[in-house]
N, C-alpha and C. Protein backbone atom coordinates (compact mmCIF):
# COMPACT_ATOMS: atom_id res chain seq x y z
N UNK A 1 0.86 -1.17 0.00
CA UNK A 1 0.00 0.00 0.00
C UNK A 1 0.91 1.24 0.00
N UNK A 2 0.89 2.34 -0.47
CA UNK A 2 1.02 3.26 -0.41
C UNK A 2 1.39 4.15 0.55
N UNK A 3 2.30 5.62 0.13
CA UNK A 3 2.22 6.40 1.40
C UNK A 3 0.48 7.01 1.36
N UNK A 4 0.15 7.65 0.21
CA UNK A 4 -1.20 8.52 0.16
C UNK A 4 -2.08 7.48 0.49
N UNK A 5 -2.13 6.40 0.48
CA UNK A 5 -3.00 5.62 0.50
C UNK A 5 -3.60 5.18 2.56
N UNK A 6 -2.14 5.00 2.92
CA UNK A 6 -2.11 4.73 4.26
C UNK A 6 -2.39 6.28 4.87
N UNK A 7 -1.94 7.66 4.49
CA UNK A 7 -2.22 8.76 4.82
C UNK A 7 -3.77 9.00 5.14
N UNK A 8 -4.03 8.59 4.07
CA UNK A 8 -5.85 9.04 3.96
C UNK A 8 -6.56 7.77 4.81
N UNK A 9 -6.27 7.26 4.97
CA UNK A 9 -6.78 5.78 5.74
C UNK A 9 -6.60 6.37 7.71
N UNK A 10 -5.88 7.19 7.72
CA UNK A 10 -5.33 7.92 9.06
C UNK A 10 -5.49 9.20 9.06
N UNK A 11 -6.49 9.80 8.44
CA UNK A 11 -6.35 11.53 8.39
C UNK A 11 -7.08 11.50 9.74
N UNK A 12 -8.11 10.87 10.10
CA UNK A 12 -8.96 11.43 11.60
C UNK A 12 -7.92 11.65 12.42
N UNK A 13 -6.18 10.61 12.56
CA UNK A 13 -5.56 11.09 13.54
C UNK A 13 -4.27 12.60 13.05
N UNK A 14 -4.36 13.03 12.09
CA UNK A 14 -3.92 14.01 12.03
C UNK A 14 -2.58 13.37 11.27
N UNK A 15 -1.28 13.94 11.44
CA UNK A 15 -0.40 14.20 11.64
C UNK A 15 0.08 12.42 11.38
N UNK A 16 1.10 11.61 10.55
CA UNK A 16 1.03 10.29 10.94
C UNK A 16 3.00 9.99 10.09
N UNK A 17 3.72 9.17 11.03
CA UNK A 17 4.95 9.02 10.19
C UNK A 17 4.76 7.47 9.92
N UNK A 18 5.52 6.73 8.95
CA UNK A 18 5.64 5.88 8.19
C UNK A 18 7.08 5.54 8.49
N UNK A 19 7.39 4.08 8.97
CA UNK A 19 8.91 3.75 8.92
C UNK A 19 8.73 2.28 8.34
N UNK A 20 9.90 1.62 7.90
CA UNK A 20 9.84 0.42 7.32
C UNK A 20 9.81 -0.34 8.56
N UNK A 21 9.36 -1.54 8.58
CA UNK A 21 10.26 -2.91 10.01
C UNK A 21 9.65 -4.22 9.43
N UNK A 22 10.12 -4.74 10.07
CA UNK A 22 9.57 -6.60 9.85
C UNK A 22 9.32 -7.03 8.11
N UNK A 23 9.67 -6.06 7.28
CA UNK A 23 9.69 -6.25 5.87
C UNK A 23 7.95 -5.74 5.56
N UNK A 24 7.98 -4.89 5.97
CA UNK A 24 6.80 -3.93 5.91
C UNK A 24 6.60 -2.37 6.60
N UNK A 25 6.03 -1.64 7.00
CA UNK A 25 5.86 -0.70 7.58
C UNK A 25 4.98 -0.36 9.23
N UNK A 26 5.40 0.26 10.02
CA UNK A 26 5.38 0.94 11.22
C UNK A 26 4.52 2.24 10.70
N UNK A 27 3.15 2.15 11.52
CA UNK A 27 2.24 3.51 11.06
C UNK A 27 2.25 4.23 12.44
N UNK A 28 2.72 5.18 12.75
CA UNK A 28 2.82 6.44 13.94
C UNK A 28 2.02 7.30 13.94
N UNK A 29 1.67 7.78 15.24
CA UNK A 29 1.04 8.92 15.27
C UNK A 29 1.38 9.02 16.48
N UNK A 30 2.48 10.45 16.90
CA UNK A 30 2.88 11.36 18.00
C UNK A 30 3.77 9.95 18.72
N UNK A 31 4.64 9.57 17.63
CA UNK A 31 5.23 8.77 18.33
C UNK A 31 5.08 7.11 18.54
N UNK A 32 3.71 6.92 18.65
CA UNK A 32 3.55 5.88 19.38
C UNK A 32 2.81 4.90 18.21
N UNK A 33 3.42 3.43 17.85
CA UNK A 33 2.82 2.82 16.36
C UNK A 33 1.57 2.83 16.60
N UNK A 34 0.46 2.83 16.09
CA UNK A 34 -1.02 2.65 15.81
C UNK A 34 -1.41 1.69 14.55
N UNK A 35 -0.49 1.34 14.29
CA UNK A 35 -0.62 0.28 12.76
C UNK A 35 0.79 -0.29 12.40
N UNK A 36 0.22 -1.55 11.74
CA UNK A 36 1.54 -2.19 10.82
C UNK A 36 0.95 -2.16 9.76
N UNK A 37 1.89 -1.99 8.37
CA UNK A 37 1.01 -2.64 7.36
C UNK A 37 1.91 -3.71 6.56
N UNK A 38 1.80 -4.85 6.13
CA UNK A 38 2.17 -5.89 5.82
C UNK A 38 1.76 -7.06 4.92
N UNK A 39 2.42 -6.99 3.77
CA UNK A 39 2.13 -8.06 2.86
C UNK A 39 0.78 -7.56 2.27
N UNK A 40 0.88 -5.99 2.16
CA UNK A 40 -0.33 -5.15 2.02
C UNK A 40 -1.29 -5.12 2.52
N UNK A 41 -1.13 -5.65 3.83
CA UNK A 41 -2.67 -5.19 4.71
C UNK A 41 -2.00 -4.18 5.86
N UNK A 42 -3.09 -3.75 6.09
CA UNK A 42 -2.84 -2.94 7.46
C UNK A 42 -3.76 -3.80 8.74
N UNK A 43 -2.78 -3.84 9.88
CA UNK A 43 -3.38 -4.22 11.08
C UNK A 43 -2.74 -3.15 11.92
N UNK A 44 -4.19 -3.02 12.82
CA UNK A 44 -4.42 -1.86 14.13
C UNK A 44 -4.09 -2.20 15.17
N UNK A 45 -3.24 -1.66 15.85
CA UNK A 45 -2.82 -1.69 17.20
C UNK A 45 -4.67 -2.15 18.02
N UNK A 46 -4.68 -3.02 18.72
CA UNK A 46 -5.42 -3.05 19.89
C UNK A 46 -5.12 -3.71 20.91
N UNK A 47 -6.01 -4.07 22.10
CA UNK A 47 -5.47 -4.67 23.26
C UNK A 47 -7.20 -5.04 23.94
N UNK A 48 -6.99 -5.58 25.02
CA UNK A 48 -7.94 -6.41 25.29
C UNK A 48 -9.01 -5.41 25.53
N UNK A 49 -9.50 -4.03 25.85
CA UNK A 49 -9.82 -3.06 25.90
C UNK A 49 -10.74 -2.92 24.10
N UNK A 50 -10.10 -3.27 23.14
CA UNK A 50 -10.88 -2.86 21.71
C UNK A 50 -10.98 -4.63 21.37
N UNK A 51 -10.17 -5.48 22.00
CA UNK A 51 -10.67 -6.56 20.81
C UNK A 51 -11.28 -7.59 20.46
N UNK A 52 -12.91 -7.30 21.60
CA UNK A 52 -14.01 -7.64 21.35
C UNK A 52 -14.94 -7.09 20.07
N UNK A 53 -14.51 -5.85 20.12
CA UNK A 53 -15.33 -4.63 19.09
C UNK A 53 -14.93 -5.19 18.09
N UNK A 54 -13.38 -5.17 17.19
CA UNK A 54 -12.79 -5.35 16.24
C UNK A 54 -13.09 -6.34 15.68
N UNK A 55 -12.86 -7.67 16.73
CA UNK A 55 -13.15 -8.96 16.11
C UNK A 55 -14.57 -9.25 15.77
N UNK A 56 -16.04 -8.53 16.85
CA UNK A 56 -17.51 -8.52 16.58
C UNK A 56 -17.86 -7.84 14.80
N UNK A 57 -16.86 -6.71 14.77
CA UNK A 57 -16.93 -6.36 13.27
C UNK A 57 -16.31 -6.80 12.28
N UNK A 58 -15.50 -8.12 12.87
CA UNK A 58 -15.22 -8.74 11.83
C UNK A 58 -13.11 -8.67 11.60
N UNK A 59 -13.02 -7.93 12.26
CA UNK A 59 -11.29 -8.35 12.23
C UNK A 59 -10.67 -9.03 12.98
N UNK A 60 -10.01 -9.17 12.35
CA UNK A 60 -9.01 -11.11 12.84
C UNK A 60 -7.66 -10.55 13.44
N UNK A 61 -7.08 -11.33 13.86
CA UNK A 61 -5.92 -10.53 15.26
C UNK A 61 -4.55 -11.61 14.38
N UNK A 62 -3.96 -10.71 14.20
CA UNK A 62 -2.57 -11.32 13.90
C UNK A 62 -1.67 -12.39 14.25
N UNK A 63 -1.66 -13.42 13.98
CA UNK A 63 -0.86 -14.60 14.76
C UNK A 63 0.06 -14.86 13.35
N UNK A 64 1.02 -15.80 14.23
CA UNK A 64 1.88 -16.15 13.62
C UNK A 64 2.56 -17.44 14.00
N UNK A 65 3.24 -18.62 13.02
CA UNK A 65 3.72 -19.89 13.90
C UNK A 65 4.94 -19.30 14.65
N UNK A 66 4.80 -19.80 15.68
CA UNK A 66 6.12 -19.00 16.53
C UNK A 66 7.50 -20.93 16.33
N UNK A 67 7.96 -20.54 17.89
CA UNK A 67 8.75 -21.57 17.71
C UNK A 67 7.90 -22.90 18.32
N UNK A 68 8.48 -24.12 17.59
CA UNK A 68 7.98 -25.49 17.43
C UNK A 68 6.52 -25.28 17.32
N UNK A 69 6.05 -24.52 16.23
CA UNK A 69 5.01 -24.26 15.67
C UNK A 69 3.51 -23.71 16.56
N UNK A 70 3.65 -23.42 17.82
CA UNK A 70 2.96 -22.44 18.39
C UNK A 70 2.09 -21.55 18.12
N UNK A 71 1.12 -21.30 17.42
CA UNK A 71 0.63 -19.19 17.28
C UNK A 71 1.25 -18.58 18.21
N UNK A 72 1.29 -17.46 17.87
CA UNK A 72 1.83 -16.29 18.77
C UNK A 72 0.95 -15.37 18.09
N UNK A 73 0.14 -14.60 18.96
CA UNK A 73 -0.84 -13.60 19.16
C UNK A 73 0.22 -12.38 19.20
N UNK A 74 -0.40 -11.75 17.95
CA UNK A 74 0.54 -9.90 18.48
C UNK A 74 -0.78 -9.35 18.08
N UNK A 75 -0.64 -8.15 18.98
CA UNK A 75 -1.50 -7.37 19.34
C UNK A 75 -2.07 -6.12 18.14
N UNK A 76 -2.30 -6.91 17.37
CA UNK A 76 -2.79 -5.94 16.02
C UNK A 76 -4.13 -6.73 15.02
N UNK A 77 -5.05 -6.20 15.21
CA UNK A 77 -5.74 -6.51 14.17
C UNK A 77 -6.49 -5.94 12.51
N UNK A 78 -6.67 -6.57 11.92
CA UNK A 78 -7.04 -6.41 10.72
C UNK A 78 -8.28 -4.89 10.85
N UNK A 79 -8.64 -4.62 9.55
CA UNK A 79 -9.31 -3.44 9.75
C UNK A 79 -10.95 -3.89 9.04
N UNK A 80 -11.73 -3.54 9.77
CA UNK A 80 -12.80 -4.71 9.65
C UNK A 80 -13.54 -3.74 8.25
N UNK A 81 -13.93 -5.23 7.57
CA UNK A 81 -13.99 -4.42 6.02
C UNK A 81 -14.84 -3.19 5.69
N UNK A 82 -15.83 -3.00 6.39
CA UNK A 82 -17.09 -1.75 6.42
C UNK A 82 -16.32 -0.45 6.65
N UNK A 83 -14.90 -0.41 7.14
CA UNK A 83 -14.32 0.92 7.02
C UNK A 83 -13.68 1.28 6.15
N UNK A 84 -13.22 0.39 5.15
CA UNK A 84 -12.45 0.74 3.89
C UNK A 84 -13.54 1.82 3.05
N UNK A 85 -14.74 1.93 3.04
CA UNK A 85 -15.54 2.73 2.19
C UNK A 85 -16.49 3.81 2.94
N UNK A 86 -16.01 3.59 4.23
CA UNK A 86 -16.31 4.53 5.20
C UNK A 86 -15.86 5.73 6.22
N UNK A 87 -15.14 6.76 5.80
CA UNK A 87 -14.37 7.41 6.37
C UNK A 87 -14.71 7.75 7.80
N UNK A 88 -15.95 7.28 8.05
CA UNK A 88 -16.39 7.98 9.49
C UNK A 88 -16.10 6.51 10.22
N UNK A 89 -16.20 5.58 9.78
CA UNK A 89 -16.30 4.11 10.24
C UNK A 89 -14.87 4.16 10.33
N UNK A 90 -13.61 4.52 9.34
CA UNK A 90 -12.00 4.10 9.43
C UNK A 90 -12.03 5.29 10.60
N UNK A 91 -12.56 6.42 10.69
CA UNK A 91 -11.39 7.16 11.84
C UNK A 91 -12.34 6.42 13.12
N UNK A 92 -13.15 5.87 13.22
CA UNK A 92 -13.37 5.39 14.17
C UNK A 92 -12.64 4.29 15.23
N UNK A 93 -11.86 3.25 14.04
CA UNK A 93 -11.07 2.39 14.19
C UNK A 93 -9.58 2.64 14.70
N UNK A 94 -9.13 3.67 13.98
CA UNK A 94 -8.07 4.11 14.32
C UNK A 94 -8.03 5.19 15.31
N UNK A 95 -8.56 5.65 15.56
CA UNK A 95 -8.96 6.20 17.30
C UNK A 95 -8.31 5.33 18.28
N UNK A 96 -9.73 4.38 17.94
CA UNK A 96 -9.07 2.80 19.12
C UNK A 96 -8.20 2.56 19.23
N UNK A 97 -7.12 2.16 17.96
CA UNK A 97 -5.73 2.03 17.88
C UNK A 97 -4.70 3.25 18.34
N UNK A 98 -5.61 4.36 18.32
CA UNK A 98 -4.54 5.08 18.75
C UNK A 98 -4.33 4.63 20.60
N UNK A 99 -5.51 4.78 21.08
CA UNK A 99 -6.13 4.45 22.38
C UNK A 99 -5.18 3.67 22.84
N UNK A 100 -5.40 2.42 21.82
CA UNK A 100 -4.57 1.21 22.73
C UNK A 100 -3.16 1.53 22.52
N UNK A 101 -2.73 2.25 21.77
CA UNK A 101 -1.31 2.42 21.77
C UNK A 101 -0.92 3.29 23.08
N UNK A 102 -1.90 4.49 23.21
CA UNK A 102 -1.62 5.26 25.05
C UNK A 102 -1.31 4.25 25.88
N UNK A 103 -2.00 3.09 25.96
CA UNK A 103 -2.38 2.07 27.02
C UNK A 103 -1.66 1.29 26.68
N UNK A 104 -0.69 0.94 25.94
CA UNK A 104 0.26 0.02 25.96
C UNK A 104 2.11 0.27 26.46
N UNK A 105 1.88 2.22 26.92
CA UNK A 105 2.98 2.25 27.66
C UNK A 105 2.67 2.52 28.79
């Protein structure tokens, strides 16, 4: 995805920097990540606080096989599809994510 693309997907939080990591991108705002995006998706920072909501609308929480094949749960989920065509519905989401990012230091 894009810089303009991920920009406009984050305008409700204003102000947003972009860094590369994990062979994808780190989405910021005032510092603190609020998004990854990866293998062209974006997943939202949340925490146990948003991720009843997220997952009720439909986004799935990031796992991965860890070691001797395990999941490992990281704390980001998908962006539940009704906000991609909804600008009032995406800054809603990313609010949360910003939220849980306060609450995760």
């Amino acid at each position: 995805m894009d810089r303009d693309a991920i920009e406009e997907m984050f305008q409700a939080l204003g102000e947003i920097t972009i860094r590369r990591m994990f062979g994808g991108k780190g989405i910021y705002h005032l510092g603190r990540i609020v998004a990854i995006e990866l293998r062209g998706e974006i997943m939202l920072k949340g925490d146990a606080e948003t991720a009843e909501a997220v997952e009720e609308a439909g986004g799935r929480r990031w796992t991965y096989d860890g070691r001797k094949g395990k999941p490992v749960a990281m704390p980001y989920w998908t962006i539940p599809d009704g906000a991609y065509d909804d600008p009032d519905e995406m800054a809603k989401w990313v609010r949360l994510a910003y939220g849980a990012a306060l609450r995760a230091e």
